[in-house]
C-alpha atoms as a PDB file:
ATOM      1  CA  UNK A   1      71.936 139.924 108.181  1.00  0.00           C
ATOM      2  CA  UNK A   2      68.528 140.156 109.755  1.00  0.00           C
ATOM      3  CA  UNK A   3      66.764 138.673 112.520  1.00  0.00           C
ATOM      4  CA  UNK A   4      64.636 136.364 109.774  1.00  0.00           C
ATOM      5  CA  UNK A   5      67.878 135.537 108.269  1.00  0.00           C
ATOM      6  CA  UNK A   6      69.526 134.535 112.027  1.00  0.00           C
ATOM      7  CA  UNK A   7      66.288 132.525 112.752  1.00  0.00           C
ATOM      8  CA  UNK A   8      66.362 130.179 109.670  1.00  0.00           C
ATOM      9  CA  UNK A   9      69.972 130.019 110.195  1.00  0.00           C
ATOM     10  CA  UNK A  10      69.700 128.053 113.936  1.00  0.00           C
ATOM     11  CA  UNK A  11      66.917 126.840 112.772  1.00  0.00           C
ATOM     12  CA  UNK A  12      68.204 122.753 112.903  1.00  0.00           C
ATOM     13  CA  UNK A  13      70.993 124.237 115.547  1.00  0.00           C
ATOM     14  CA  UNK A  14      71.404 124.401 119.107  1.00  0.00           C
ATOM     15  CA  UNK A  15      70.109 128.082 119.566  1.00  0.00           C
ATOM     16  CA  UNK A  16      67.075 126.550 117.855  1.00  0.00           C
ATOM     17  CA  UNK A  17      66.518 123.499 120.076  1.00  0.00           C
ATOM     18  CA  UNK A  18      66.470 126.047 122.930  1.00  0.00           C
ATOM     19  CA  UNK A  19      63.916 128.155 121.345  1.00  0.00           C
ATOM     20  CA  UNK A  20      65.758 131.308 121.199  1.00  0.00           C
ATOM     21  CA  UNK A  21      63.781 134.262 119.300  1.00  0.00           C
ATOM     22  CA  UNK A  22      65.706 137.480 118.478  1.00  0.00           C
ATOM     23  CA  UNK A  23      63.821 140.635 119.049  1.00  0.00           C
ATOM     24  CA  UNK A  24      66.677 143.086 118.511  1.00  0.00           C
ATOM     25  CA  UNK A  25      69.895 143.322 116.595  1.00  0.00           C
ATOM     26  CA  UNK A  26      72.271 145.798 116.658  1.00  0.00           C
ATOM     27  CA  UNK A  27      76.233 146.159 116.699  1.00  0.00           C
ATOM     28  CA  UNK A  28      76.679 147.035 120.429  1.00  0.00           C
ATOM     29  CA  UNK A  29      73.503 145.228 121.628  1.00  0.00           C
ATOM     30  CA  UNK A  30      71.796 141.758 120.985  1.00  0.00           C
ATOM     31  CA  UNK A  31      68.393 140.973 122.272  1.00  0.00           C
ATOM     32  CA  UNK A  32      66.174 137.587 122.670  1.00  0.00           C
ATOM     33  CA  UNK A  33      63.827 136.023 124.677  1.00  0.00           C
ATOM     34  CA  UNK A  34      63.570 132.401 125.902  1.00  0.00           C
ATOM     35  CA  UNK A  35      60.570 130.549 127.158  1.00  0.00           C
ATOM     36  CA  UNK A  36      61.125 128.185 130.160  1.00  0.00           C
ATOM     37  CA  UNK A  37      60.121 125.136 129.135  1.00  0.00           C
ATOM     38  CA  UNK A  38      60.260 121.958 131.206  1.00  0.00           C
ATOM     39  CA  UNK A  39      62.838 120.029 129.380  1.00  0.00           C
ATOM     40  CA  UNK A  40      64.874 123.425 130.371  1.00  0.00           C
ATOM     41  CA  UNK A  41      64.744 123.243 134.175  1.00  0.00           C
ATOM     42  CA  UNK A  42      66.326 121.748 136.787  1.00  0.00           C
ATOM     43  CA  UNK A  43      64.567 120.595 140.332  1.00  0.00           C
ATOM     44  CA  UNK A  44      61.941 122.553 141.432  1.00  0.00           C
ATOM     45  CA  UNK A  45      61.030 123.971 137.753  1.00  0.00           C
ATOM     46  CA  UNK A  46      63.448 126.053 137.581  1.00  0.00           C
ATOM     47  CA  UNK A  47      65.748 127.617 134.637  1.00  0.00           C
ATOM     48  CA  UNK A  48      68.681 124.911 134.883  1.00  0.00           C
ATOM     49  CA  UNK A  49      72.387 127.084 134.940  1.00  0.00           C
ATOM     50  CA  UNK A  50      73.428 125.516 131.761  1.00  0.00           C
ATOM     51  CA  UNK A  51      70.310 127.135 129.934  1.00  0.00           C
ATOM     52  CA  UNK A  52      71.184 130.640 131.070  1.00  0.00           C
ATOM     53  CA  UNK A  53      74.805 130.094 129.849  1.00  0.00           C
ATOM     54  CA  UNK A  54      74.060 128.665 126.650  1.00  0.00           C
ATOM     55  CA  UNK A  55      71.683 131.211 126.220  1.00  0.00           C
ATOM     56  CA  UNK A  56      73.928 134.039 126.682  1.00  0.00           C
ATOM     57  CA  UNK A  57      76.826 132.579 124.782  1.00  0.00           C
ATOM     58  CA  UNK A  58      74.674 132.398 121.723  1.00  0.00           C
ATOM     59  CA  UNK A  59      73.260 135.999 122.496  1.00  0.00           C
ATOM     60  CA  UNK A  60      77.682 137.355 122.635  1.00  0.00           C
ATOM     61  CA  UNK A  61      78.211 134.932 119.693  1.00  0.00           C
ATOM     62  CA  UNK A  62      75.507 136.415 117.296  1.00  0.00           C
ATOM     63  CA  UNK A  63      76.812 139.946 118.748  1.00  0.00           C
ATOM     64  CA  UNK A  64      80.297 139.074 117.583  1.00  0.00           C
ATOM     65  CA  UNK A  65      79.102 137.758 114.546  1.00  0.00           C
ATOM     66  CA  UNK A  66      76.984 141.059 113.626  1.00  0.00           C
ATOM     67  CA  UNK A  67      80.754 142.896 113.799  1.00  0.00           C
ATOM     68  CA  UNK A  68      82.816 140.440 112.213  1.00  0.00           C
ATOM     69  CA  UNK A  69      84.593 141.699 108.766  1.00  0.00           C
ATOM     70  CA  UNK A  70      84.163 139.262 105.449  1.00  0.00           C
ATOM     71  CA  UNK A  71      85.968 135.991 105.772  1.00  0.00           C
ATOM     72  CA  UNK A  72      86.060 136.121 109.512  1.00  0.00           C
ATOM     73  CA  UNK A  73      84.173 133.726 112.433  1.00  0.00           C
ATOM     74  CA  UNK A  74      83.956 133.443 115.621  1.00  0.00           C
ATOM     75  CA  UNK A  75      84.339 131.177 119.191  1.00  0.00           C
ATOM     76  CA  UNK A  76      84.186 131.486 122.788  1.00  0.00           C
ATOM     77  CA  UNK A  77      87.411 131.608 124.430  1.00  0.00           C
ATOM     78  CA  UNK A  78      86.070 132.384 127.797  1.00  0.00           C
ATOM     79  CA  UNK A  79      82.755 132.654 129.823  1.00  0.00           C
ATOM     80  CA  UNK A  80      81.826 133.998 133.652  1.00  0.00           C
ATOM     81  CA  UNK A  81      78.848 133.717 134.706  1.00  0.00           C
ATOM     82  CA  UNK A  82      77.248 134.918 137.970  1.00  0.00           C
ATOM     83  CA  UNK A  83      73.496 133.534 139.207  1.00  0.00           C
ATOM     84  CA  UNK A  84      71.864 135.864 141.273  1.00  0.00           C
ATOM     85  CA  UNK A  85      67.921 134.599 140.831  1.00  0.00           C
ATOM     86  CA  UNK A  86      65.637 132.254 139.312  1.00  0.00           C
ATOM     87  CA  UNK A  87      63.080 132.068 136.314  1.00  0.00           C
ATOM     88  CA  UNK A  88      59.809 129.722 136.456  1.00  0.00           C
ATOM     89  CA  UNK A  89      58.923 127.389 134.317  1.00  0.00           C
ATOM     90  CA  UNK A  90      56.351 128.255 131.981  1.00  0.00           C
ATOM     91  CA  UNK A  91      57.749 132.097 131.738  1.00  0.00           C
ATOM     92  CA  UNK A  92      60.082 133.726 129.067  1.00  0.00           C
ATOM     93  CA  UNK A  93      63.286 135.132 130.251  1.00  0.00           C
ATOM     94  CA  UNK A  94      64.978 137.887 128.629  1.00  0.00           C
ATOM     95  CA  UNK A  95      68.312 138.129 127.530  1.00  0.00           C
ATOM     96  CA  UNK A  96      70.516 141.394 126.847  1.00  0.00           C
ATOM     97  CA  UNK A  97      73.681 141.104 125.349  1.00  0.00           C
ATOM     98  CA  UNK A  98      76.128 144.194 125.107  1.00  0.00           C
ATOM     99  CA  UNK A  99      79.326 144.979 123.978  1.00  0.00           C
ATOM    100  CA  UNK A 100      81.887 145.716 126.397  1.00  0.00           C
ATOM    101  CA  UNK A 101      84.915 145.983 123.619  1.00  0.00           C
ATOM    102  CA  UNK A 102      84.716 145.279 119.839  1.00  0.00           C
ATOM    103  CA  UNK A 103      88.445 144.868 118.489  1.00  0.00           C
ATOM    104  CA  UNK A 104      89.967 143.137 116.281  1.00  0.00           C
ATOM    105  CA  UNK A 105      91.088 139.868 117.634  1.00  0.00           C
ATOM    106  CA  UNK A 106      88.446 139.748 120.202  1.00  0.00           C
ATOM    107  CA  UNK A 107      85.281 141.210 121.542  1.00  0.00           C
ATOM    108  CA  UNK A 108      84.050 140.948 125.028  1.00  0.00           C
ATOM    109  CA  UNK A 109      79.916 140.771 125.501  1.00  0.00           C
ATOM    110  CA  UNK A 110      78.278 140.609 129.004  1.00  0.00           C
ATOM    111  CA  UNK A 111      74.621 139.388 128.893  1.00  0.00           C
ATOM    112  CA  UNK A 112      71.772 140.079 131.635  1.00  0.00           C
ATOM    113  CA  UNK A 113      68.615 137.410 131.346  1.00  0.00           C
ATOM    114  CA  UNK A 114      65.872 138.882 133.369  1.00  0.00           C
ATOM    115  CA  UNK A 115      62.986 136.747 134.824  1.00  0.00           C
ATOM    116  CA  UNK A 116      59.337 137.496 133.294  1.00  0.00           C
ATOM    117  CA  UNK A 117      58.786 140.124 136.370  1.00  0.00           C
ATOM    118  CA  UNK A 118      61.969 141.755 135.409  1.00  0.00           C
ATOM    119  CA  UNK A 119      64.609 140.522 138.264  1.00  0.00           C
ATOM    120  CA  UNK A 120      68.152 139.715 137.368  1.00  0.00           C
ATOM    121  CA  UNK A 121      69.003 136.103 136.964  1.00  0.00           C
ATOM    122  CA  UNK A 122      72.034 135.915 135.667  1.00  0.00           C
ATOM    123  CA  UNK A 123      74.845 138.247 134.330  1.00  0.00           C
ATOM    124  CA  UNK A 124      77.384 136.387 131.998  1.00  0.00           C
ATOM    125  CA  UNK A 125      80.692 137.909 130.781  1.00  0.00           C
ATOM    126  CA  UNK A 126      82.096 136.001 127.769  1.00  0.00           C
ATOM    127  CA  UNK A 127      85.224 136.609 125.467  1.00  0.00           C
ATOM    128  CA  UNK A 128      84.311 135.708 121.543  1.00  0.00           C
ATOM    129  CA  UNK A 129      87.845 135.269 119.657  1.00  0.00           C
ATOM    130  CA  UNK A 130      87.902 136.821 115.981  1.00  0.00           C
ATOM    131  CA  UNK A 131      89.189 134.136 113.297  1.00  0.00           C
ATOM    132  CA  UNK A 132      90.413 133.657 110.154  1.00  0.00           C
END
């Protein structure tokens, strides 16, 4: 599985509709950006909340998915997230998803999205549950 591959795959899906574009893929680490568009923000043009955590469940979810064994999938059990600054419209965040445990019934991911100058935004903790 490649980052082509993951593209044409949320293609028609929600990662798609955001606008999510891998840049690196890797078994402990996941990374994408996303550009702040308006239909993204809330008041003020600003990255709405819901944005940043749908970003970084996709970001854990695609990590999960790069470690899963054949016949297996994946869903989020359980998400934290913590908003600690903003991102403009018109700018491209960055997320960074990394594995915090990779077992066999579950794997943990915490995700950073940084603004386009670099700052923290948000930090998002998220449980992905390994299924049959």
């Amino acid at each position: 599985m490649d980052i082509d591959d993951l593209h044409r795959r949320m293609k028609d899906q929600f990662p798609g509709l955001l606008g999510l574009q891998l840049t690196e893929l890797a078994p402990q680490r996941v990374v994408a950006t996303l550009r702040v568009r308006p239909d993204l923000c809330t008041a003020g043009g600003i990255l709405h909340g819901g944005a940043h955590m749908a970003f970084a469940d996709t970001l854990g979810a695609i990590g999960t998915l790069l470690n899963l064994p054949e016949g297996k999938r994946t869903t989020t059990t359980d998400s934290s997230t913590k908003f600690i600054g903003g991102a403009k419209v018109d700018t491209v965040v960055t997320g960074e998803s990394v594995a915090l445990h990779r077992g066999r019934t579950t794997m943990v991911w915490q995700t950073s999205i940084r603004n386009a100058e670099g700052k923290l935004c948000s930090v998002v903790t998220q449980t992905q549950l390994v299924l049959d």
